[in-house]
N, C-alpha and C. Protein backbone atom coordinates (compact mmCIF):
# COMPACT_ATOMS: atom_id res chain seq x y z
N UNK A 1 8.12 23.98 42.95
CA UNK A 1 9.04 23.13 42.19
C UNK A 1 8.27 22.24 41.20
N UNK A 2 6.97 21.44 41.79
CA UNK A 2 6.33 20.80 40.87
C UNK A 2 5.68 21.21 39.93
N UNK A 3 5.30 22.91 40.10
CA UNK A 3 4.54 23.38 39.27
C UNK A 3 5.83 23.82 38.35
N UNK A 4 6.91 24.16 38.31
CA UNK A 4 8.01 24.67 37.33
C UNK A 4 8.38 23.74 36.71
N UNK A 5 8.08 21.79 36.95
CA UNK A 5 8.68 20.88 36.31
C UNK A 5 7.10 21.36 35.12
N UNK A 6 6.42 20.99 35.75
CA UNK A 6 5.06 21.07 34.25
C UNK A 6 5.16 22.16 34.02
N UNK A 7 5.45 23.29 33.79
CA UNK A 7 5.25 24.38 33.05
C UNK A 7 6.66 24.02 32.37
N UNK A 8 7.68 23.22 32.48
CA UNK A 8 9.03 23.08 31.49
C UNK A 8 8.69 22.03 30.55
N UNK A 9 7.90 21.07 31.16
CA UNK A 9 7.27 20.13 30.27
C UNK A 9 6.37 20.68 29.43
N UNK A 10 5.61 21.44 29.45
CA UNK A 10 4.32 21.84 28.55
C UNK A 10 5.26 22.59 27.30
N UNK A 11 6.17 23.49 28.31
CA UNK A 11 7.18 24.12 26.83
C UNK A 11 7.18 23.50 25.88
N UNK A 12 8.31 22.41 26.64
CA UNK A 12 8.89 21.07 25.62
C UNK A 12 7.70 20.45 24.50
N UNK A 13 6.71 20.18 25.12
CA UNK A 13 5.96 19.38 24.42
C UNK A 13 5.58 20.80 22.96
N UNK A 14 4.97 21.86 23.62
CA UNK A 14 4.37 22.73 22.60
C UNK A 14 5.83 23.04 21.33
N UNK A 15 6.70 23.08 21.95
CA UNK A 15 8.00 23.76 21.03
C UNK A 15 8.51 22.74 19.59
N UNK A 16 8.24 21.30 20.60
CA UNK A 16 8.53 19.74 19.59
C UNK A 16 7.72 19.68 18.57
N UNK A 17 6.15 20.33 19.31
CA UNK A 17 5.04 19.84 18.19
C UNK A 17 5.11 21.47 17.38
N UNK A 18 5.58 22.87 17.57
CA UNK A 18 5.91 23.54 16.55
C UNK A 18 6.94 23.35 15.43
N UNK A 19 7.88 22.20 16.03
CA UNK A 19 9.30 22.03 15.31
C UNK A 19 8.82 21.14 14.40
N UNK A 20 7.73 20.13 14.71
CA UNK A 20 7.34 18.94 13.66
C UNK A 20 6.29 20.28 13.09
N UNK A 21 5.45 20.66 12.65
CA UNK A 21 4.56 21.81 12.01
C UNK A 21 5.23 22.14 11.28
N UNK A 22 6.59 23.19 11.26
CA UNK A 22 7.10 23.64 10.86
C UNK A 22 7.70 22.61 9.90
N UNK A 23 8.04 21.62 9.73
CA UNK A 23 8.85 20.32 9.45
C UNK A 23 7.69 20.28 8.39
N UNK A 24 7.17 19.87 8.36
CA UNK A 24 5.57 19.22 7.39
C UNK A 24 5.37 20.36 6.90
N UNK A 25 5.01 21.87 7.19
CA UNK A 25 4.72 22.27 5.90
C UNK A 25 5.67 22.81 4.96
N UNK A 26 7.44 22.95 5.83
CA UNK A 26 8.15 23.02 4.71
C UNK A 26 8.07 21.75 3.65
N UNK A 27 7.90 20.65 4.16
CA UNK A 27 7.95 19.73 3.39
C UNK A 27 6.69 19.57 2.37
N UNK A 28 5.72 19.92 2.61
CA UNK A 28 4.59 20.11 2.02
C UNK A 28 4.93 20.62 0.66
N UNK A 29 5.22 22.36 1.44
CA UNK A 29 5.45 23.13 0.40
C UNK A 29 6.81 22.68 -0.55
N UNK A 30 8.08 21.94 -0.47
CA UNK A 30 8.41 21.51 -1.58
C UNK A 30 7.57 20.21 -2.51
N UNK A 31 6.81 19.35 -2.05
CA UNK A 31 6.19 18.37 -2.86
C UNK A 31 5.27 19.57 -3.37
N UNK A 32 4.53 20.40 -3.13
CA UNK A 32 3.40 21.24 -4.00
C UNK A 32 4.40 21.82 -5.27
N UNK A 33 5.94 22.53 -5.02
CA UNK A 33 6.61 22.90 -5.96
C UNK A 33 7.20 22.03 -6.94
N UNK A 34 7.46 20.85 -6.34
CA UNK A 34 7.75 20.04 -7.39
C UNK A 34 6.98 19.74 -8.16
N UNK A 35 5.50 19.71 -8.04
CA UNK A 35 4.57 19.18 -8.59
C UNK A 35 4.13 20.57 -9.57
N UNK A 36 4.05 21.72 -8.98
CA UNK A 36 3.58 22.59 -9.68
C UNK A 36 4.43 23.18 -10.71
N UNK A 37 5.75 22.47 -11.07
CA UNK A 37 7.45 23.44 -11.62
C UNK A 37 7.54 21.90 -12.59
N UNK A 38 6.63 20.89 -12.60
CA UNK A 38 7.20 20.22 -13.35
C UNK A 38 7.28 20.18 -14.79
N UNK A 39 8.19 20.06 -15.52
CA UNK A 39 8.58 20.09 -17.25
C UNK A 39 8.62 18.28 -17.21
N UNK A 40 7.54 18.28 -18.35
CA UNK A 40 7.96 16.97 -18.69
C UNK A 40 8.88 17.07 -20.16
N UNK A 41 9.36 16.05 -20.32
CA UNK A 41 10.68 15.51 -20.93
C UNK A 41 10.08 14.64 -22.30
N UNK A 42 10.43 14.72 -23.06
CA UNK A 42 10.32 13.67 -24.73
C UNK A 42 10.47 12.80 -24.24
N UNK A 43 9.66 11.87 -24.43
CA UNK A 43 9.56 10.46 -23.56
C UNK A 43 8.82 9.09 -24.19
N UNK A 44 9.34 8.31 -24.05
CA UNK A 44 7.97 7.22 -25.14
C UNK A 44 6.88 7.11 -24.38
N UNK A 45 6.48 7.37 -23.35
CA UNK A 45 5.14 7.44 -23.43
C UNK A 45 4.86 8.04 -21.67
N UNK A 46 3.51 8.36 -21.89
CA UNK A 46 2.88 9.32 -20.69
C UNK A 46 2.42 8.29 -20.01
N UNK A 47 1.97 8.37 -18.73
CA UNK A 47 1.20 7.68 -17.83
C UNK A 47 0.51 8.57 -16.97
N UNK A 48 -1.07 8.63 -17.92
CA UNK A 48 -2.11 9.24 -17.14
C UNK A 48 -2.85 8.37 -15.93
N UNK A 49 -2.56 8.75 -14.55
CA UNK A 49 -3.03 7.73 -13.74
C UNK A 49 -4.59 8.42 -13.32
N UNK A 50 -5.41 7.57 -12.74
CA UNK A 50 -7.08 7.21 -13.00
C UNK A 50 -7.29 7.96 -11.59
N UNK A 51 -8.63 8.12 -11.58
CA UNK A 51 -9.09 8.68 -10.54
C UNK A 51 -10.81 8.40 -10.57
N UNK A 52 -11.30 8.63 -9.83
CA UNK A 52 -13.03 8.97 -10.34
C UNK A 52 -13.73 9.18 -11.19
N UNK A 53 -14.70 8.03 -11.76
CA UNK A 53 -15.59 8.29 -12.82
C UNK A 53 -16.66 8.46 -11.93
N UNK A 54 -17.50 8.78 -13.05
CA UNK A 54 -19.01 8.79 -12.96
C UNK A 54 -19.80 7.73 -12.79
N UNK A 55 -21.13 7.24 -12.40
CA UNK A 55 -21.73 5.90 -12.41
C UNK A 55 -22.18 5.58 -13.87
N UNK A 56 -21.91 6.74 -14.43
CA UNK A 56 -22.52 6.67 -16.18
C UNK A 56 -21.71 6.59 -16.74
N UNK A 57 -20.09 6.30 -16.36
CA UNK A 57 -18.55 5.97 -17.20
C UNK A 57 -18.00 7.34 -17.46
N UNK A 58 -18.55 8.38 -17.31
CA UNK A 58 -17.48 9.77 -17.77
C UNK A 58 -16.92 9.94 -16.67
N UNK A 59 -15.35 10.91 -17.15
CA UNK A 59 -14.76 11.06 -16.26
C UNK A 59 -14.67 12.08 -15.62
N UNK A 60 -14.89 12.29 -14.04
CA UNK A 60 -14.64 13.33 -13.61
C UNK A 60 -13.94 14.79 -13.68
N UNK A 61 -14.38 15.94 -13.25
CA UNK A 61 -13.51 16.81 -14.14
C UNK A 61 -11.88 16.97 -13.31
N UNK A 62 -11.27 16.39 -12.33
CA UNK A 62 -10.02 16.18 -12.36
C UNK A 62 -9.37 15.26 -13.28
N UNK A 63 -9.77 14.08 -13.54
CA UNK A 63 -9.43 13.22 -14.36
C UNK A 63 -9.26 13.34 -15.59
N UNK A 64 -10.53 14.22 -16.08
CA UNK A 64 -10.68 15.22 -17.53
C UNK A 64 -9.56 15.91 -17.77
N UNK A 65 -8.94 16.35 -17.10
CA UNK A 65 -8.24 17.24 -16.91
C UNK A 65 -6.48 16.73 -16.95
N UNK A 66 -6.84 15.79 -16.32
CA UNK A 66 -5.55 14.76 -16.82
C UNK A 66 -5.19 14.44 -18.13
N UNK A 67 -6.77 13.67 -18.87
CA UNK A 67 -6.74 13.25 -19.42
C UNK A 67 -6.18 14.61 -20.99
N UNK A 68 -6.80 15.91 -20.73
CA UNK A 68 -6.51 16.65 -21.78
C UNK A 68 -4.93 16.91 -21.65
N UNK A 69 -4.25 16.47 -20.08
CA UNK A 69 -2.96 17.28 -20.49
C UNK A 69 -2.07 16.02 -21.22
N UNK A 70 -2.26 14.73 -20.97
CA UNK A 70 -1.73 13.73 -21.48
C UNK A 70 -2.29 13.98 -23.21
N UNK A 71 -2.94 14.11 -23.97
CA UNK A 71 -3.37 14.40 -24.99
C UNK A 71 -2.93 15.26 -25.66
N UNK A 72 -2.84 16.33 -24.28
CA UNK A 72 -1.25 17.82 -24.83
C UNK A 72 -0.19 17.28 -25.64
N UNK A 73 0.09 16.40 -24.21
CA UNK A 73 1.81 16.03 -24.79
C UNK A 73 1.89 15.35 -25.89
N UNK A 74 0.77 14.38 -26.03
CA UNK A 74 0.70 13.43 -27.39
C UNK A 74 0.65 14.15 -28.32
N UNK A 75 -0.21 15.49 -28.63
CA UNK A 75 -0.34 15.96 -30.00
C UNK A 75 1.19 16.57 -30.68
N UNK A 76 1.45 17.28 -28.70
CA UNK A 76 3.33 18.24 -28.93
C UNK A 76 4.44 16.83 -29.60
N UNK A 77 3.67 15.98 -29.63
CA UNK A 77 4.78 15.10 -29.88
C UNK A 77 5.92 14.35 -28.89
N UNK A 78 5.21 15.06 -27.48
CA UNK A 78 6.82 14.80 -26.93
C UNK A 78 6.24 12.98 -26.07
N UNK A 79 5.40 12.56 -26.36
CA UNK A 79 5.24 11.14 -26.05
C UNK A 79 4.18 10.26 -27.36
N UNK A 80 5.01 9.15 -27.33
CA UNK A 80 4.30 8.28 -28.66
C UNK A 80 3.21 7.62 -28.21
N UNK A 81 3.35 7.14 -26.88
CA UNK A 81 2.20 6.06 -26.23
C UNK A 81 1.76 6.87 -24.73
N UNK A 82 0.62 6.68 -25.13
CA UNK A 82 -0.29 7.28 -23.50
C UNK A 82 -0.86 5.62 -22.95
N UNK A 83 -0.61 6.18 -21.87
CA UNK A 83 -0.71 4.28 -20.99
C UNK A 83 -1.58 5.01 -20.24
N UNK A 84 -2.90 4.63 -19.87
CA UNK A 84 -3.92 5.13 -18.93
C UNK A 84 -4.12 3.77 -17.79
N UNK A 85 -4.20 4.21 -16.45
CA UNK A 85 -3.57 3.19 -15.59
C UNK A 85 -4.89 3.50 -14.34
N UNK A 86 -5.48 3.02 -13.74
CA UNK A 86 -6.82 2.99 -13.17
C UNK A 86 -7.39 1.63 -12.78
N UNK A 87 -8.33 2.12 -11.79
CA UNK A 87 -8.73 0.86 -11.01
C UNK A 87 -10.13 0.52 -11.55
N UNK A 88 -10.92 -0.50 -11.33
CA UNK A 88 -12.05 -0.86 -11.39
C UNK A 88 -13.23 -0.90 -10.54
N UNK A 89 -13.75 0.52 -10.44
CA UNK A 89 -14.49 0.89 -9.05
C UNK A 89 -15.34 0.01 -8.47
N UNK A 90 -15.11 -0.58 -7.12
CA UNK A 90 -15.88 -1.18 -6.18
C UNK A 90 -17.65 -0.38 -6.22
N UNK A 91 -17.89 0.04 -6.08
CA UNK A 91 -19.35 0.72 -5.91
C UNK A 91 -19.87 0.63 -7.09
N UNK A 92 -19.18 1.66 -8.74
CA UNK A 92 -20.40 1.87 -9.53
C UNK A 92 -19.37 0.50 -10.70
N UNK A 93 -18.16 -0.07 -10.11
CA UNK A 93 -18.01 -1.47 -11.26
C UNK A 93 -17.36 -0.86 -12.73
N UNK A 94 -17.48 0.72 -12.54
CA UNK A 94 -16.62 1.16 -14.07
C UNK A 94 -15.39 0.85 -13.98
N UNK A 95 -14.60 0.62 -15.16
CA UNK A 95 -13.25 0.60 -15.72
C UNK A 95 -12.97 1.47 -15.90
N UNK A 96 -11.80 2.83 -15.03
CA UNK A 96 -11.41 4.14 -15.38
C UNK A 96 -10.72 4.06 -16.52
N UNK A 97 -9.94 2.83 -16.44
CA UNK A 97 -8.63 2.78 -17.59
C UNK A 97 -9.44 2.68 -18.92
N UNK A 98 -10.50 2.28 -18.76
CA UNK A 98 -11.17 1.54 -20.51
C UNK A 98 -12.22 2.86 -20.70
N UNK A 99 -12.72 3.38 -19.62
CA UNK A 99 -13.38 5.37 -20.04
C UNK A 99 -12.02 5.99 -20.06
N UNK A 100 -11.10 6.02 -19.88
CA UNK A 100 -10.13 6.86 -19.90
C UNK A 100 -9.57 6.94 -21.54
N UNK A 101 -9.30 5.45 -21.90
CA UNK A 101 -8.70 5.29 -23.43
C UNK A 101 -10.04 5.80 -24.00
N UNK A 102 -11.00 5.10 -24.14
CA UNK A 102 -12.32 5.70 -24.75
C UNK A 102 -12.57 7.30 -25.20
N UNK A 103 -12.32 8.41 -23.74
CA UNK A 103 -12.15 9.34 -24.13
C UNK A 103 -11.12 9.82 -25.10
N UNK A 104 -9.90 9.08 -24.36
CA UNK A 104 -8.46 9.40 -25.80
C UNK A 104 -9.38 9.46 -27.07
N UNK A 105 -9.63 8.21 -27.51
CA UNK A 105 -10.14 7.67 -28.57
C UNK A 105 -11.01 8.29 -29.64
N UNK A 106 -11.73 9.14 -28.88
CA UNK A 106 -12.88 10.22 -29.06
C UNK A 106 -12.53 11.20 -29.97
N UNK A 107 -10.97 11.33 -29.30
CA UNK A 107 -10.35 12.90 -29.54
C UNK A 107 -9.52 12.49 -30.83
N UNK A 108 -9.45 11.40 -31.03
CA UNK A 108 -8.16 10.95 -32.26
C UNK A 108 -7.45 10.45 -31.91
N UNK A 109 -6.95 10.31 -30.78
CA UNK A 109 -6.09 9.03 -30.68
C UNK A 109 -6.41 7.79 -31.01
N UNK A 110 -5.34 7.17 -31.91
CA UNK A 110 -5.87 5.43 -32.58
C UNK A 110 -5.16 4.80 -31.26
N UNK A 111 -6.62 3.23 -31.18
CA UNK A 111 -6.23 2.55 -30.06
C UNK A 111 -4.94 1.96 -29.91
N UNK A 112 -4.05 2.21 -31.00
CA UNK A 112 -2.74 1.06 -31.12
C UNK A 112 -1.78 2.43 -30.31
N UNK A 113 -2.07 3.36 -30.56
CA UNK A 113 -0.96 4.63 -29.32
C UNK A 113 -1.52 4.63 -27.90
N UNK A 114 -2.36 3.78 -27.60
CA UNK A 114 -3.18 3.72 -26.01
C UNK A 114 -2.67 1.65 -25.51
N UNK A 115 -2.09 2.20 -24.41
CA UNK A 115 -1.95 1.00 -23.55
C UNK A 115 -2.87 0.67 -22.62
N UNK A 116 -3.37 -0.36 -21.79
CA UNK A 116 -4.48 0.18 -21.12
C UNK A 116 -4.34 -0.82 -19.97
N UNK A 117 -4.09 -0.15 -18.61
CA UNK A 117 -3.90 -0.21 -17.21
C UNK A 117 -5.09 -0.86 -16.71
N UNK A 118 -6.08 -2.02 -16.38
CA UNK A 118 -7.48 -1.55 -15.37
C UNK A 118 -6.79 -2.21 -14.25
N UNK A 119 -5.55 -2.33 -13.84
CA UNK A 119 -5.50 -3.23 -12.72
C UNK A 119 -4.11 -1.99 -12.08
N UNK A 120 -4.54 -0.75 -12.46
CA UNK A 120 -3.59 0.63 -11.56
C UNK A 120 -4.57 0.74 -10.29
N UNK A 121 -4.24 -0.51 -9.37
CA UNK A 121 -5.51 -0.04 -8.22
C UNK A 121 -4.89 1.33 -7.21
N UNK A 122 -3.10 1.70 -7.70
CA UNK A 122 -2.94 2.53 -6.53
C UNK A 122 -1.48 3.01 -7.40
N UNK A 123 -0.93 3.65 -6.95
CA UNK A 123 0.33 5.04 -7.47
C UNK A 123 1.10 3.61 -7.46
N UNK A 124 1.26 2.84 -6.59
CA UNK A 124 2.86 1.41 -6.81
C UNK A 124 2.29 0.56 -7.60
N UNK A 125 0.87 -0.21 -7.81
CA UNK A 125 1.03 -1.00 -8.70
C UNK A 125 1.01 -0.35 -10.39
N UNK A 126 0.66 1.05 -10.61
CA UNK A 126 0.97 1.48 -11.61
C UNK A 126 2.36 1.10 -12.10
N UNK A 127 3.24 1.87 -11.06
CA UNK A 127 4.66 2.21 -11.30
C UNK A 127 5.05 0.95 -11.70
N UNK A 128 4.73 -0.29 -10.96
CA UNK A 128 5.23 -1.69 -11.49
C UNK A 128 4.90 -1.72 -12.47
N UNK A 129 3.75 -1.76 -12.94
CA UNK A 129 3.27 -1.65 -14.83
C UNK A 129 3.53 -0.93 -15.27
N UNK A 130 3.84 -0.14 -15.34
CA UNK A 130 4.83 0.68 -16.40
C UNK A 130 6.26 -0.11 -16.38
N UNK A 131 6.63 -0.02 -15.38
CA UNK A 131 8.12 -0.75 -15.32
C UNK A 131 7.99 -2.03 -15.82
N UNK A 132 7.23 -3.16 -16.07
CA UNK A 132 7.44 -4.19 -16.69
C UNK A 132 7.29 -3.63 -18.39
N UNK A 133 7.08 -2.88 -18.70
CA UNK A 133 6.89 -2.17 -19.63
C UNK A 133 8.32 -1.92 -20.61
N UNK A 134 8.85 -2.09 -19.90
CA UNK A 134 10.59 -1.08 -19.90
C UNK A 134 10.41 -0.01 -21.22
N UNK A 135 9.28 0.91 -20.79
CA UNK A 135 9.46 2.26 -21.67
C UNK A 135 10.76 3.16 -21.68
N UNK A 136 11.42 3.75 -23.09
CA UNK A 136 12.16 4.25 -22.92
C UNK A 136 11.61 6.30 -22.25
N UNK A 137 11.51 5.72 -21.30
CA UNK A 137 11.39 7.13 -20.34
C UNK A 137 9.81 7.39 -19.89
N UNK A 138 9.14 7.91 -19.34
CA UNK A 138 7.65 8.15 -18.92
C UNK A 138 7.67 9.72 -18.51
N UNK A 139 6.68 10.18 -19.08
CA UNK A 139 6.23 11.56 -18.51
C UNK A 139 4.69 10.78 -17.17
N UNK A 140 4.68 11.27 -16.00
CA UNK A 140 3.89 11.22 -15.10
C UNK A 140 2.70 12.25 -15.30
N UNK A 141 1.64 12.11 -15.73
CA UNK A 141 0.49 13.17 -16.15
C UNK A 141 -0.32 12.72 -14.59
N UNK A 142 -0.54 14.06 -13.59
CA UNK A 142 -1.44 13.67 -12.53
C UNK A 142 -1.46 14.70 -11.93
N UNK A 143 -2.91 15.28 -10.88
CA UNK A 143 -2.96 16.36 -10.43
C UNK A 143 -1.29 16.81 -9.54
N UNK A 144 -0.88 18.41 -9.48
CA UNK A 144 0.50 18.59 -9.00
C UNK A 144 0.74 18.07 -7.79
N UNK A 145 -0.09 18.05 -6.94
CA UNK A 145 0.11 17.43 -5.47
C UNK A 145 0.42 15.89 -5.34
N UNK A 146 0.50 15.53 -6.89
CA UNK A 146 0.76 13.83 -6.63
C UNK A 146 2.18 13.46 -7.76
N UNK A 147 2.31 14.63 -8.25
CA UNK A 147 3.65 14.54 -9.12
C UNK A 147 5.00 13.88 -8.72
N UNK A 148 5.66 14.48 -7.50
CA UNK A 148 6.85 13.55 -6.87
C UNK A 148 6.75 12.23 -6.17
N UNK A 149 5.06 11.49 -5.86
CA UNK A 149 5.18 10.13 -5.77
C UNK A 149 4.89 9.48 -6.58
N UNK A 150 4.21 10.18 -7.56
CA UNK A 150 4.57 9.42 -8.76
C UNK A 150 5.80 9.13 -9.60
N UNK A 151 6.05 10.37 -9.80
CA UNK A 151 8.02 10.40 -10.47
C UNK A 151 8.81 9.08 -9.36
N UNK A 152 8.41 9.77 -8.10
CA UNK A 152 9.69 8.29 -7.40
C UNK A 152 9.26 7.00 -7.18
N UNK A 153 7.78 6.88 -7.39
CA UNK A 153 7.35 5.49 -7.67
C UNK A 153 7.75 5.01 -8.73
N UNK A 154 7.73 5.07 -10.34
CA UNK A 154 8.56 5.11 -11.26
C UNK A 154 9.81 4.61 -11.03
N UNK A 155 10.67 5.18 -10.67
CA UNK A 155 12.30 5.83 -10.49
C UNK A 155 12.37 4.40 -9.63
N UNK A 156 11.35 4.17 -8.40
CA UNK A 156 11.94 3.27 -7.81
C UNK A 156 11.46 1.72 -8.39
N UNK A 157 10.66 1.67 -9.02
CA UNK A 157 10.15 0.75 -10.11
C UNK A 157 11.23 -0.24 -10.63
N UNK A 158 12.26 0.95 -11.40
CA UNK A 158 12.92 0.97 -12.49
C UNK A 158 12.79 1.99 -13.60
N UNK A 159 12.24 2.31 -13.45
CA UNK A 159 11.87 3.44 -15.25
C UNK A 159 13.05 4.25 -14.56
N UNK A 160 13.81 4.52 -15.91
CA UNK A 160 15.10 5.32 -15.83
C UNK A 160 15.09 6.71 -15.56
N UNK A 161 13.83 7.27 -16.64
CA UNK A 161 13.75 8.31 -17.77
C UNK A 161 12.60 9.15 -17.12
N UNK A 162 12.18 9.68 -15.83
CA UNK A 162 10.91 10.08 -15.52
C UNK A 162 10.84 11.54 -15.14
N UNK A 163 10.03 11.91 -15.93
CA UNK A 163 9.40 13.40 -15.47
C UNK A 163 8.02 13.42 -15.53
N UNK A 164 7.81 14.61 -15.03
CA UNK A 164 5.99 14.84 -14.71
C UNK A 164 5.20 15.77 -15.51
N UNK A 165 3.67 15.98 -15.50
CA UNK A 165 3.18 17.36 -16.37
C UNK A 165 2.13 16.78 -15.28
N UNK A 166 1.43 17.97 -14.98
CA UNK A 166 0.25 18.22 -14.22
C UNK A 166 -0.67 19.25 -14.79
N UNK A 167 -2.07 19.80 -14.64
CA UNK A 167 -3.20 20.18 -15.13
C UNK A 167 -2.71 21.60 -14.15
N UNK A 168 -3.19 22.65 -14.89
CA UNK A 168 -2.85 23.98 -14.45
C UNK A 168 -3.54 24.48 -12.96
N UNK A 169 -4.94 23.75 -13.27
CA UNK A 169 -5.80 24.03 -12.40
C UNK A 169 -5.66 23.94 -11.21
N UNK A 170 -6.32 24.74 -10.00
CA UNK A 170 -6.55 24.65 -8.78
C UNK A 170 -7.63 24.80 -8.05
N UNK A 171 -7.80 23.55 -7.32
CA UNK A 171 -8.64 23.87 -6.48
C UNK A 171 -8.33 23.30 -4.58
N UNK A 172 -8.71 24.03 -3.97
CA UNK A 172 -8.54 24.31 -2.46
C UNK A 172 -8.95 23.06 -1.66
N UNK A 173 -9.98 22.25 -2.23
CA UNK A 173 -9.72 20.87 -1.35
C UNK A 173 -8.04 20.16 -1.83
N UNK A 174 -7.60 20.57 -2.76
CA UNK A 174 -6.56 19.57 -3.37
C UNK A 174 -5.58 20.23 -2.42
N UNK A 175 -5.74 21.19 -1.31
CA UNK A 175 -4.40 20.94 -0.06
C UNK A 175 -4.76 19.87 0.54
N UNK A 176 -5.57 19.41 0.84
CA UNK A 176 -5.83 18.03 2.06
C UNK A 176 -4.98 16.92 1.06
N UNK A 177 -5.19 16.88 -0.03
CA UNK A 177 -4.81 15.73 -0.65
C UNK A 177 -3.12 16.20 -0.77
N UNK A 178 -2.75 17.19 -0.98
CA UNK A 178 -1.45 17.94 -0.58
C UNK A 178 -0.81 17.62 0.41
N UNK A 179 -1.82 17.80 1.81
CA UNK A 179 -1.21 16.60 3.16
C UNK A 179 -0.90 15.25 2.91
N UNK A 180 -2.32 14.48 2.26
CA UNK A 180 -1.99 13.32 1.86
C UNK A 180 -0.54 12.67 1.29
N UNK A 181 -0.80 12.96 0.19
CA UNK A 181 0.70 13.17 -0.45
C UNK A 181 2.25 13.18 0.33
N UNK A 182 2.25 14.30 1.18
CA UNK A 182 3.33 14.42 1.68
C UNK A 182 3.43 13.40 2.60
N UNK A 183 2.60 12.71 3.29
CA UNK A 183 2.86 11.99 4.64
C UNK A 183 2.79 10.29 3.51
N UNK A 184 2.35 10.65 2.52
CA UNK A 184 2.41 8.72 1.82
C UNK A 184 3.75 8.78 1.35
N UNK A 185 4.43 10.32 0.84
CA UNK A 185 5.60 9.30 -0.10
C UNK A 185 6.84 9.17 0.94
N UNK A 186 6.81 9.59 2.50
CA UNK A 186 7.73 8.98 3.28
C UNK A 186 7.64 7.43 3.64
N UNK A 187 5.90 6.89 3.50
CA UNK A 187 5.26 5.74 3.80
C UNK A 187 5.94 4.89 2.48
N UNK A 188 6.00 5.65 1.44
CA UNK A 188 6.37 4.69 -0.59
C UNK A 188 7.62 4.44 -0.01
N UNK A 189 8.82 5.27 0.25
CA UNK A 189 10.01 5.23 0.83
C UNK A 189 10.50 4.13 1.15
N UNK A 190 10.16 4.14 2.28
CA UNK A 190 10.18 2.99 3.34
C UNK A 190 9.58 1.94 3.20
N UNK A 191 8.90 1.38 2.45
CA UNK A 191 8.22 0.06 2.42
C UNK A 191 8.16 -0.37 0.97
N UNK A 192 8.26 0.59 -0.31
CA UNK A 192 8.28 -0.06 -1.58
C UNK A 192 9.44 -0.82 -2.10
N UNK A 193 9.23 -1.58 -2.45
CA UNK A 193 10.49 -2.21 -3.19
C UNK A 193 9.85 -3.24 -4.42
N UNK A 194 10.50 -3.14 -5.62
CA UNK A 194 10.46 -3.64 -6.76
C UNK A 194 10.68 -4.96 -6.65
């Protein structure tokens, strides 16, 4: 008898923790599709959010990579102002947001179409700066696995008008950050508020 109660318990436990598995990577796999299916929208302006520089101020090649698709949209016309939004790294002390416009800058963009973020220490205090902003609409430029907390950080901000564009590329550590993702924007959910 005691051995049939733990062998009903072990079920239970293994079947709950296949039902949550199953749960997370459907959910996974729609934040990867949203992120990877996104069309951004004519918008007044993009918000390329920051990531890793170099100790020598260049930007990493995810960030690069940001940075060329936000530059996309600017040339297609379909955004007037690129807002580059980034933190001020603790270790090497760079300004992503001020290498980020810099690179714009490089390419032809004049500094008066660049807004410039250094205090985006994280995906919500962006979204608040943009939203004090009151842009009419934002395209979200950021690797695909971070596209729908960004769009609903935005959205829950205030910005009316939000869609995303992400960098074509892939690479295979960016599922962990894929986990990431999925388990923070139930965490944005529940605890952000404007």
């Amino acid at each position: 008898m005691r051995h049939e109660f733990w062998q009903h318990g072990i079920i239970k436990v293994l079947g709950t923790g296949a039902i949550l598995i199953a749960v997370l990577l459907f959910w996974m796999g729609f934040v990867g599709f949203r992120g990877v299916s996104a069309v951004p929208v004519r918008s007044e302006m993009a918000v390329i959010f920051g990531t890793a520089v170099t100790s020598t101020g260049r930007p990493r090649p995810a960030l690069e990579e940001r940075l060329e698709e936000g530059l996309r949209l600017w040339r297609a016309g379909l955004v007037r102002t690129l807002m580059v939004s980034g933190a001020i790294e603790s270790g090497n002390h760079q300004d992503e947001a001020r290498i980020m416009a810099d690179w714009l800058m490089g390419r032809g963009v004049p500094a008066s179409s660049i807004v410039v973020d250094s205090h985006g220490n994280n995906t919500w205090l962006t979204a608040l700066h943009v939203a004090s902003l009151h842009p009419g609409g934002a395209v979200v430029v950021t690797q695909w696995f971070h596209v729908l907390r960004s769009e609903w950080a935005l959205r829950r901000a205030g910005v009316t008008q939000v869609s995303g564009a992400a960098p074509s590329r892939f690479r295979a550590t960016e599922l962990w950050y894929l986990f990431r993702d999925s388990v923070a924007l139930p965490v944005y959910v529940m605890t952000k508020a404007p």
